[in-house]
PDB file of N, CA and C in Angstrom:
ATOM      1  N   UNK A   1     112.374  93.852 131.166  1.00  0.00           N
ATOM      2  CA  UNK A   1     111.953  95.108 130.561  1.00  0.00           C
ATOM      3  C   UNK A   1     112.854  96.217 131.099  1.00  0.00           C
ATOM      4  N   UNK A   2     113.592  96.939 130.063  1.00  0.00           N
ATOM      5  CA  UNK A   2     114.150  98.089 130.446  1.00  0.00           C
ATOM      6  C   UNK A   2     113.780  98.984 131.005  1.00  0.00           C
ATOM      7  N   UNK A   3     113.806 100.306 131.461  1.00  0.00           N
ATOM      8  CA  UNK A   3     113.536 101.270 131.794  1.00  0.00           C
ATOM      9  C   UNK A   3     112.843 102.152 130.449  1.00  0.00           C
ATOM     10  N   UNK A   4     113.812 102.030 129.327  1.00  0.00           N
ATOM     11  CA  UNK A   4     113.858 103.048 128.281  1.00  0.00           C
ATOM     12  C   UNK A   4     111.926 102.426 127.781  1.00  0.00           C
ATOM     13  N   UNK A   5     112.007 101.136 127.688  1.00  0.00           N
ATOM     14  CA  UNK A   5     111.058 100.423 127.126  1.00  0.00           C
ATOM     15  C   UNK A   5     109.555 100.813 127.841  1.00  0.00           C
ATOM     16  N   UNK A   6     109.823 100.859 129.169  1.00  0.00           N
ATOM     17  CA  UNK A   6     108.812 101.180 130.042  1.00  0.00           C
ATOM     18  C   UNK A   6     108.280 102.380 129.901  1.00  0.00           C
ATOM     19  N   UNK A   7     109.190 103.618 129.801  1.00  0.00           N
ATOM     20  CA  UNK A   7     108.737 105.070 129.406  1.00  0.00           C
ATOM     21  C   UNK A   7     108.206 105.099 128.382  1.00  0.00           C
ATOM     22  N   UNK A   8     108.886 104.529 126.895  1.00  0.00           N
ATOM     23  CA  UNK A   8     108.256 104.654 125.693  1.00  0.00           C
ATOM     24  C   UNK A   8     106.854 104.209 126.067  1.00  0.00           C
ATOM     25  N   UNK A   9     106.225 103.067 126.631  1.00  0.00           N
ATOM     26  CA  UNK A   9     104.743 102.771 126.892  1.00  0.00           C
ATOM     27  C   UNK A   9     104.409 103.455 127.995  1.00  0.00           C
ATOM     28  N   UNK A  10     104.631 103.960 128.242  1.00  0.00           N
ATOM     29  CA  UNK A  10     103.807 104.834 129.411  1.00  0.00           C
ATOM     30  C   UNK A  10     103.771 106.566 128.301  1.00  0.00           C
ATOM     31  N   UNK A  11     104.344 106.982 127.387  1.00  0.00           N
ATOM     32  CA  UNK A  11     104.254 107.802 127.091  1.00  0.00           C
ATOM     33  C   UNK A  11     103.104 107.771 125.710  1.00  0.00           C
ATOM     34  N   UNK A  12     103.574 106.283 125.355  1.00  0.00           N
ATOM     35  CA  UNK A  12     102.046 105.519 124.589  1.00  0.00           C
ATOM     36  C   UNK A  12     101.390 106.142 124.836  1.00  0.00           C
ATOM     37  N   UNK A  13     100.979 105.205 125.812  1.00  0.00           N
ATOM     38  CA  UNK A  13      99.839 105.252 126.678  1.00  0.00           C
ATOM     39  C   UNK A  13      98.915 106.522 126.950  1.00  0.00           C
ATOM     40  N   UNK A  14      99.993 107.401 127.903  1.00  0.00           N
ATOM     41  CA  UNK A  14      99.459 108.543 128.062  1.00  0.00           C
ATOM     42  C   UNK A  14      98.886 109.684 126.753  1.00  0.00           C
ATOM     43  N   UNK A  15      99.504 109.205 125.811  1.00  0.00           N
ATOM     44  CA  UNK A  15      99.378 109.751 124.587  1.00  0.00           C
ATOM     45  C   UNK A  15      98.016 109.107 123.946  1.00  0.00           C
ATOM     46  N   UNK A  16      97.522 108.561 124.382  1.00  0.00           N
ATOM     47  CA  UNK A  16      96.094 107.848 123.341  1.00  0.00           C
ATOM     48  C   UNK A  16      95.168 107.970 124.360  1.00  0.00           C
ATOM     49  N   UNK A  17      95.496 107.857 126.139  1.00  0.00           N
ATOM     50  CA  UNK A  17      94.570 108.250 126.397  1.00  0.00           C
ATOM     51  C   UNK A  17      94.140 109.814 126.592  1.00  0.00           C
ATOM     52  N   UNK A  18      95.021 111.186 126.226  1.00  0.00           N
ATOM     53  CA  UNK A  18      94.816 112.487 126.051  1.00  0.00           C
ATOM     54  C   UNK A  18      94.262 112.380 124.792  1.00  0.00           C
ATOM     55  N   UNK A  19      95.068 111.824 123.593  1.00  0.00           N
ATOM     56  CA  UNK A  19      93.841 111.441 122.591  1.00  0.00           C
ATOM     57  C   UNK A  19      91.903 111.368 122.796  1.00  0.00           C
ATOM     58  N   UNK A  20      92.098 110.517 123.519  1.00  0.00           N
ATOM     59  CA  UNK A  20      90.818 109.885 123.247  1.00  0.00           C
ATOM     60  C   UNK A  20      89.577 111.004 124.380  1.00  0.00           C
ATOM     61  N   UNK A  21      90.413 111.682 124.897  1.00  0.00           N
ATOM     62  CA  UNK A  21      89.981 112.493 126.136  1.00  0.00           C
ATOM     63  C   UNK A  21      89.490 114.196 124.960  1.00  0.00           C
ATOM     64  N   UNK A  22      90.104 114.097 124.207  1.00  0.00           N
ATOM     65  CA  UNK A  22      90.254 115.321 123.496  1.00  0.00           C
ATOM     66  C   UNK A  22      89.394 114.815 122.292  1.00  0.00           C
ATOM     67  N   UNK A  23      89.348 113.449 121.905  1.00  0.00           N
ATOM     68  CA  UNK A  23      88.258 113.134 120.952  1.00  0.00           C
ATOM     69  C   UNK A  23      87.029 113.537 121.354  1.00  0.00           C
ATOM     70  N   UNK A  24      86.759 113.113 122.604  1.00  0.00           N
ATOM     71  CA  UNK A  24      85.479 112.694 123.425  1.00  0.00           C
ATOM     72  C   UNK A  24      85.311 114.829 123.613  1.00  0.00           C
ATOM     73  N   UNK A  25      85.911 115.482 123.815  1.00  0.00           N
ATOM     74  CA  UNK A  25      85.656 116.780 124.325  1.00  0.00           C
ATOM     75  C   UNK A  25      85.187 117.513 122.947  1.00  0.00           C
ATOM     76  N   UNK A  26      86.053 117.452 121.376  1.00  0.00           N
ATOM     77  CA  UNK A  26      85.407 117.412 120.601  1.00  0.00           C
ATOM     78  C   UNK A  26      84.196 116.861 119.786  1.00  0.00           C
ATOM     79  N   UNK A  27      84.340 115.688 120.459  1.00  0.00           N
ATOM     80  CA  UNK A  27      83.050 114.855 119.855  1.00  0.00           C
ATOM     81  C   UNK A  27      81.614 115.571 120.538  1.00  0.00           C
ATOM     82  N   UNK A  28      81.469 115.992 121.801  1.00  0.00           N
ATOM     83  CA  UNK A  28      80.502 116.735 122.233  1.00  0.00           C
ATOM     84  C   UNK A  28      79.978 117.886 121.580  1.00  0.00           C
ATOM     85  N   UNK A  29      81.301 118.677 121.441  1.00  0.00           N
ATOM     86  CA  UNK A  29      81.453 120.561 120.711  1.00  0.00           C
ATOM     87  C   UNK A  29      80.555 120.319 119.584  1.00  0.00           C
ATOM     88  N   UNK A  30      80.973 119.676 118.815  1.00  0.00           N
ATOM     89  CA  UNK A  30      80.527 119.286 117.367  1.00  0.00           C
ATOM     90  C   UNK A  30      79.354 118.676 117.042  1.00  0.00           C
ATOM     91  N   UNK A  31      78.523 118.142 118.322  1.00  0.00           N
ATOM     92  CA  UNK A  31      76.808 117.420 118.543  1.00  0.00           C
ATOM     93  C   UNK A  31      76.379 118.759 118.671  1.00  0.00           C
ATOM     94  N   UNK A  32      76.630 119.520 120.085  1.00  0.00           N
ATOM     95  CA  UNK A  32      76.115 120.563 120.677  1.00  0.00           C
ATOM     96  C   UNK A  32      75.605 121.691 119.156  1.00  0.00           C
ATOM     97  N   UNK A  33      76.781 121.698 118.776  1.00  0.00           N
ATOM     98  CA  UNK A  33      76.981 123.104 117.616  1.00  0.00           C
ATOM     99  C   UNK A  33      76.085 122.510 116.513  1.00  0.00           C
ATOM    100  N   UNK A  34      75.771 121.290 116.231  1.00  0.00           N
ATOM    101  CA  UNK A  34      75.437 121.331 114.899  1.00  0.00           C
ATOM    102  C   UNK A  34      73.542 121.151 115.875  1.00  0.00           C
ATOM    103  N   UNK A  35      73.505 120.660 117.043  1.00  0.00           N
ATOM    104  CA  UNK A  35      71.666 120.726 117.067  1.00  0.00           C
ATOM    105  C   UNK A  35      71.616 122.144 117.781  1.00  0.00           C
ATOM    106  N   UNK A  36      72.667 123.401 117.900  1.00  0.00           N
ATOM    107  CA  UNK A  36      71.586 124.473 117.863  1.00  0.00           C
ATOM    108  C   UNK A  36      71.532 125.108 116.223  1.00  0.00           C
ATOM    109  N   UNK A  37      72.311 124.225 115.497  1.00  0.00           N
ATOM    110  CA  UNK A  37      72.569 124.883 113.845  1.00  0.00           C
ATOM    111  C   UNK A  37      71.394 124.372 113.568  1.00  0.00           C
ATOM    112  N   UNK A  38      70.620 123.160 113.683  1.00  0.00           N
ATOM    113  CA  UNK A  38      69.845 122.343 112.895  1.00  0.00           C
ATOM    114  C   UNK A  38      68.520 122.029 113.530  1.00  0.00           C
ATOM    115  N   UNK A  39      68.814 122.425 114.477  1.00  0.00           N
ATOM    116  CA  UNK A  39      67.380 122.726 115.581  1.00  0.00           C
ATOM    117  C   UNK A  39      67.546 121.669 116.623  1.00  0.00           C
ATOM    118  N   UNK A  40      67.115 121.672 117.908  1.00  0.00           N
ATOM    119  CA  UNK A  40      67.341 121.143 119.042  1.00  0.00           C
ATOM    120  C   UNK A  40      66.946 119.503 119.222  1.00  0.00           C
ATOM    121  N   UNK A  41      66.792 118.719 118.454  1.00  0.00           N
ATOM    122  CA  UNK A  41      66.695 117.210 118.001  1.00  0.00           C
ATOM    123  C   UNK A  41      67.663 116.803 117.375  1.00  0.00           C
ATOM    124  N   UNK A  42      67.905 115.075 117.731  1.00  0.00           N
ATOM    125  CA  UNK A  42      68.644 113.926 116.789  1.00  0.00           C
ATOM    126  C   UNK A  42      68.244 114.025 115.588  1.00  0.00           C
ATOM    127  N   UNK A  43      67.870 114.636 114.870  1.00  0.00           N
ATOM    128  CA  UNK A  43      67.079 114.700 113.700  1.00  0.00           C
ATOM    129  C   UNK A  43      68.007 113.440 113.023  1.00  0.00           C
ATOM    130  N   UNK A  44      67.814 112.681 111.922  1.00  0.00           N
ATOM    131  CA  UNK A  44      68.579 112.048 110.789  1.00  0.00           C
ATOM    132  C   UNK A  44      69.916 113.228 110.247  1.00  0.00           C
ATOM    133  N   UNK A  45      68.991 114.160 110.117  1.00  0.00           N
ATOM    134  CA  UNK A  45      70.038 115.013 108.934  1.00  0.00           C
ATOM    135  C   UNK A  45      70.528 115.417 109.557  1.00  0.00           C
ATOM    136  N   UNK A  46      70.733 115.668 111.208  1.00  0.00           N
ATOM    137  CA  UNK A  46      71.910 116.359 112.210  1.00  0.00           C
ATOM    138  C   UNK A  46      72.702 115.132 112.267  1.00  0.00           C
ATOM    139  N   UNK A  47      72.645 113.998 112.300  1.00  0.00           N
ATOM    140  CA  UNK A  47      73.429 113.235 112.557  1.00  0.00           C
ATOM    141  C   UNK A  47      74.307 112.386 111.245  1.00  0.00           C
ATOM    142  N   UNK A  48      73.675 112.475 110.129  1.00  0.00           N
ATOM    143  CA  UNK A  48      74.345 112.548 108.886  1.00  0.00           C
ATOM    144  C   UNK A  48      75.206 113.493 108.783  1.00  0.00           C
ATOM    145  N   UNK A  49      74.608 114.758 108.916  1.00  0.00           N
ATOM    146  CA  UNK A  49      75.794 115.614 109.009  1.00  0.00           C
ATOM    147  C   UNK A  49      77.113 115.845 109.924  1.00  0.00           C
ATOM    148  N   UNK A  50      76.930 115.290 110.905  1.00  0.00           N
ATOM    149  CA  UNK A  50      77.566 115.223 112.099  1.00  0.00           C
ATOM    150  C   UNK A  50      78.597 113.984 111.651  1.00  0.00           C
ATOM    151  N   UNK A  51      78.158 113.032 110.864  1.00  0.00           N
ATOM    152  CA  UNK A  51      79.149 112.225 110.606  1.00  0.00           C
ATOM    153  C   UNK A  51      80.006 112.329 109.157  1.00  0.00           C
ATOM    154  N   UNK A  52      79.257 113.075 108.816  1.00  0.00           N
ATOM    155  CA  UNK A  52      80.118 113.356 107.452  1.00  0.00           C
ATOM    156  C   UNK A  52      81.198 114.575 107.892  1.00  0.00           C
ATOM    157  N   UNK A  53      80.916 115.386 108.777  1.00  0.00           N
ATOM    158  CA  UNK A  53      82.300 116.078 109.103  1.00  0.00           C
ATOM    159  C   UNK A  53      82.734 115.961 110.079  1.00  0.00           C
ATOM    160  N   UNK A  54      82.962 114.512 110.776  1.00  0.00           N
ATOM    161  CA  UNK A  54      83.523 114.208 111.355  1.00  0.00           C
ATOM    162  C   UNK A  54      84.553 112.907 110.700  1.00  0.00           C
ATOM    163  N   UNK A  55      84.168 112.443 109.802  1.00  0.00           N
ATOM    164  CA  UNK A  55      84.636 111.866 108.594  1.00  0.00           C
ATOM    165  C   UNK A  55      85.820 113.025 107.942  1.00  0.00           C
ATOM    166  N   UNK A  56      85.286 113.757 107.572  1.00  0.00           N
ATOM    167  CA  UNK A  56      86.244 115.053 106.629  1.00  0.00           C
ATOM    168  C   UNK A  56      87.190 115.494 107.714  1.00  0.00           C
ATOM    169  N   UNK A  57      86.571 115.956 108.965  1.00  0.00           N
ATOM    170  CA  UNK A  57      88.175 116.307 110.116  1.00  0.00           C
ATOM    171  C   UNK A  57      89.240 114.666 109.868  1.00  0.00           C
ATOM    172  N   UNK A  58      88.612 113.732 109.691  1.00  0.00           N
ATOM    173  CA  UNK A  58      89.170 112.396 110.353  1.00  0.00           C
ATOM    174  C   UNK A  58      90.814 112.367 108.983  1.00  0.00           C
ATOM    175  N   UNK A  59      90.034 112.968 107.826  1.00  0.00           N
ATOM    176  CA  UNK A  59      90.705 112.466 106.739  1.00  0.00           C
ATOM    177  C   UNK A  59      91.750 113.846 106.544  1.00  0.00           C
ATOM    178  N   UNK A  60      91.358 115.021 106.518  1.00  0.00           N
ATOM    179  CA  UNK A  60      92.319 116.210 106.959  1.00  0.00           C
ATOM    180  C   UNK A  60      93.081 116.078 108.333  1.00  0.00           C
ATOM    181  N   UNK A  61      93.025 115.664 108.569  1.00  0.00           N
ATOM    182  CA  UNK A  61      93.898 115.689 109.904  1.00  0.00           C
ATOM    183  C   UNK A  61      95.429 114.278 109.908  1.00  0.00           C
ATOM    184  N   UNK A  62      94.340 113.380 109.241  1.00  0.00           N
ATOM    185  CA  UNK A  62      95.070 112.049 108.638  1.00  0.00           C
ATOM    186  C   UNK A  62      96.484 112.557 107.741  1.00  0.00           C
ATOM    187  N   UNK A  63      95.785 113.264 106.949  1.00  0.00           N
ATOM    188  CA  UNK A  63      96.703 113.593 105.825  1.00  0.00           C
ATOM    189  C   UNK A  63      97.440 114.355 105.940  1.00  0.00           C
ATOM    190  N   UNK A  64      97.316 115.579 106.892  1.00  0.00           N
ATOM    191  CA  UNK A  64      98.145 116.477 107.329  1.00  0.00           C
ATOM    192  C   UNK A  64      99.220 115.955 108.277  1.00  0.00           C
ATOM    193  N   UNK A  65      98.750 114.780 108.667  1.00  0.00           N
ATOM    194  CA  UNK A  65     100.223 113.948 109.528  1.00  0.00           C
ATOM    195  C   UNK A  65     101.047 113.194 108.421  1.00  0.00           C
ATOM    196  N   UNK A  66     100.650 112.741 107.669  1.00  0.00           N
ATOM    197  CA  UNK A  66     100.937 111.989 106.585  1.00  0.00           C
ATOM    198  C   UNK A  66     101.978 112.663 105.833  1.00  0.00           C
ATOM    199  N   UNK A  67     101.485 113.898 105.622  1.00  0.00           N
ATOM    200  CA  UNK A  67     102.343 114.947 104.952  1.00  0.00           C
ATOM    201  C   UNK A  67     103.754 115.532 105.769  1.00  0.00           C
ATOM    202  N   UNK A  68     103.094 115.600 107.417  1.00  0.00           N
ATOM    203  CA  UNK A  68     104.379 115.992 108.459  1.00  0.00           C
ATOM    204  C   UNK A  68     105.408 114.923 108.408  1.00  0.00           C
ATOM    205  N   UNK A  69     105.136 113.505 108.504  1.00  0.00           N
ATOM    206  CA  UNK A  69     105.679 112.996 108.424  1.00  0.00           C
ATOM    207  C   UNK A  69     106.936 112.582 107.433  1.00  0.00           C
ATOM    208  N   UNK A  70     105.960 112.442 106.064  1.00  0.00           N
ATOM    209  CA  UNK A  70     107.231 112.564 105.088  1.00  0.00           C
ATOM    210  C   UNK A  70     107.926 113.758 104.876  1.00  0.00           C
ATOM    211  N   UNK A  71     107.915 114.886 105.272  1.00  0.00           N
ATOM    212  CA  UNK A  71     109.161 115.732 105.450  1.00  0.00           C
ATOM    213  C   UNK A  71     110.058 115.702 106.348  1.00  0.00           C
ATOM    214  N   UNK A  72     109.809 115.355 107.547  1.00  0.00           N
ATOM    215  CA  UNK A  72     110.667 115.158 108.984  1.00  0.00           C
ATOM    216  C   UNK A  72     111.514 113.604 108.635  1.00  0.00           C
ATOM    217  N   UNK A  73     110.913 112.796 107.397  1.00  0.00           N
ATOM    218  CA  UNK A  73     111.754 111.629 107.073  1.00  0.00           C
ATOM    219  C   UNK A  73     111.201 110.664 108.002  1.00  0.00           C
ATOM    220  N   UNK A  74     110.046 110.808 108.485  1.00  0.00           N
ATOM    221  CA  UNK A  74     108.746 109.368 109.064  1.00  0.00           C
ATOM    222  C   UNK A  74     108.299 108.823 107.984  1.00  0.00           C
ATOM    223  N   UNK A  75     107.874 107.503 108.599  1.00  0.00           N
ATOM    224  CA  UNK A  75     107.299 106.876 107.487  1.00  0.00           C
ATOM    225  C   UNK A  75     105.527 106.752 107.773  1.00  0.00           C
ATOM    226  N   UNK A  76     104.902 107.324 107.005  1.00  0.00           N
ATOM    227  CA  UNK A  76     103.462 107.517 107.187  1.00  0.00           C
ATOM    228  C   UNK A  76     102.652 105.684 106.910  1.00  0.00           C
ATOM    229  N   UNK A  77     102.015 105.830 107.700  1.00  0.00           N
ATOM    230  CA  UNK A  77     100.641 104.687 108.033  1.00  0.00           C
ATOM    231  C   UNK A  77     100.358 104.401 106.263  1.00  0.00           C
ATOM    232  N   UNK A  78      99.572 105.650 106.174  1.00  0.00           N
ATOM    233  CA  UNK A  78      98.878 105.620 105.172  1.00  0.00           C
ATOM    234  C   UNK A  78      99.925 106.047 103.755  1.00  0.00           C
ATOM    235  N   UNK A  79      99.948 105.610 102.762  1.00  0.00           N
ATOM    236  CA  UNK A  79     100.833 106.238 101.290  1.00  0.00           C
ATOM    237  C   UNK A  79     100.257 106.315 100.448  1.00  0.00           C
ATOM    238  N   UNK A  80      99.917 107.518  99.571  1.00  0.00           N
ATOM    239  CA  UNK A  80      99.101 107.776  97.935  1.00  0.00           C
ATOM    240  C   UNK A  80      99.144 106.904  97.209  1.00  0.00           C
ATOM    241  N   UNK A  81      98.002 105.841  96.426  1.00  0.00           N
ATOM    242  CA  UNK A  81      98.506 104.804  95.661  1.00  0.00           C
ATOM    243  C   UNK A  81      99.235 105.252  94.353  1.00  0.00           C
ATOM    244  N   UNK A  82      99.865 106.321  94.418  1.00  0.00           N
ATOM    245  CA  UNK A  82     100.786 106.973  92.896  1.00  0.00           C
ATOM    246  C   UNK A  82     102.356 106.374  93.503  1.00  0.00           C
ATOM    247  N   UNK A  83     102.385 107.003  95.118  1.00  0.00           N
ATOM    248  CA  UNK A  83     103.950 106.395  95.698  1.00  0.00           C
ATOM    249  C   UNK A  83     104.242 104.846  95.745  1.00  0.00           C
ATOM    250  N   UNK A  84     103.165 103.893  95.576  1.00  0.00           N
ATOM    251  CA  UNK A  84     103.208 102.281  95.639  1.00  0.00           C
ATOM    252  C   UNK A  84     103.473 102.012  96.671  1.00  0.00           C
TER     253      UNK A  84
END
């Protein structure tokens, strides 16, 4: 294993776990905010709601890389089934 090879995974790495650190910090914000919106319980409908816009960030955020990407000349994960 190279050197070059070793950094690229360590920068992985470090990169998914600030990810997942910044998921987890939003994932709280977004419980907190919606049970003082919806009243101070798990209710069903706080947590339906809670997953439906966390669903909608998941897919705006998706797409907005999707989009960075094909201008910078990346090739995106995901492609419009119009591009094939």
């Amino acid at each position: 294993m190279n050197i070059r090879s070793l950094l690229q995974t360590m920068i992985t790495l470090a990169s998914a776990s600030l990810g997942l650190v910044a998921a987890l910090a939003w994932n709280e914000a977004i419980k907190t905010t919606l049970k003082q919106m919806l009243g101070g319980d798990d209710s069903l409908a706080a947590l339906y709601t809670y997953a439906i816009l966390a669903t909608v960030i998941a897919i705006v955020v998706v797409a907005a890389l999707s989009r960075l990407a094909d201008k910078v000349g990346g090739e995106a994960v995901i492609k419009r089934e119009a591009e094939g």
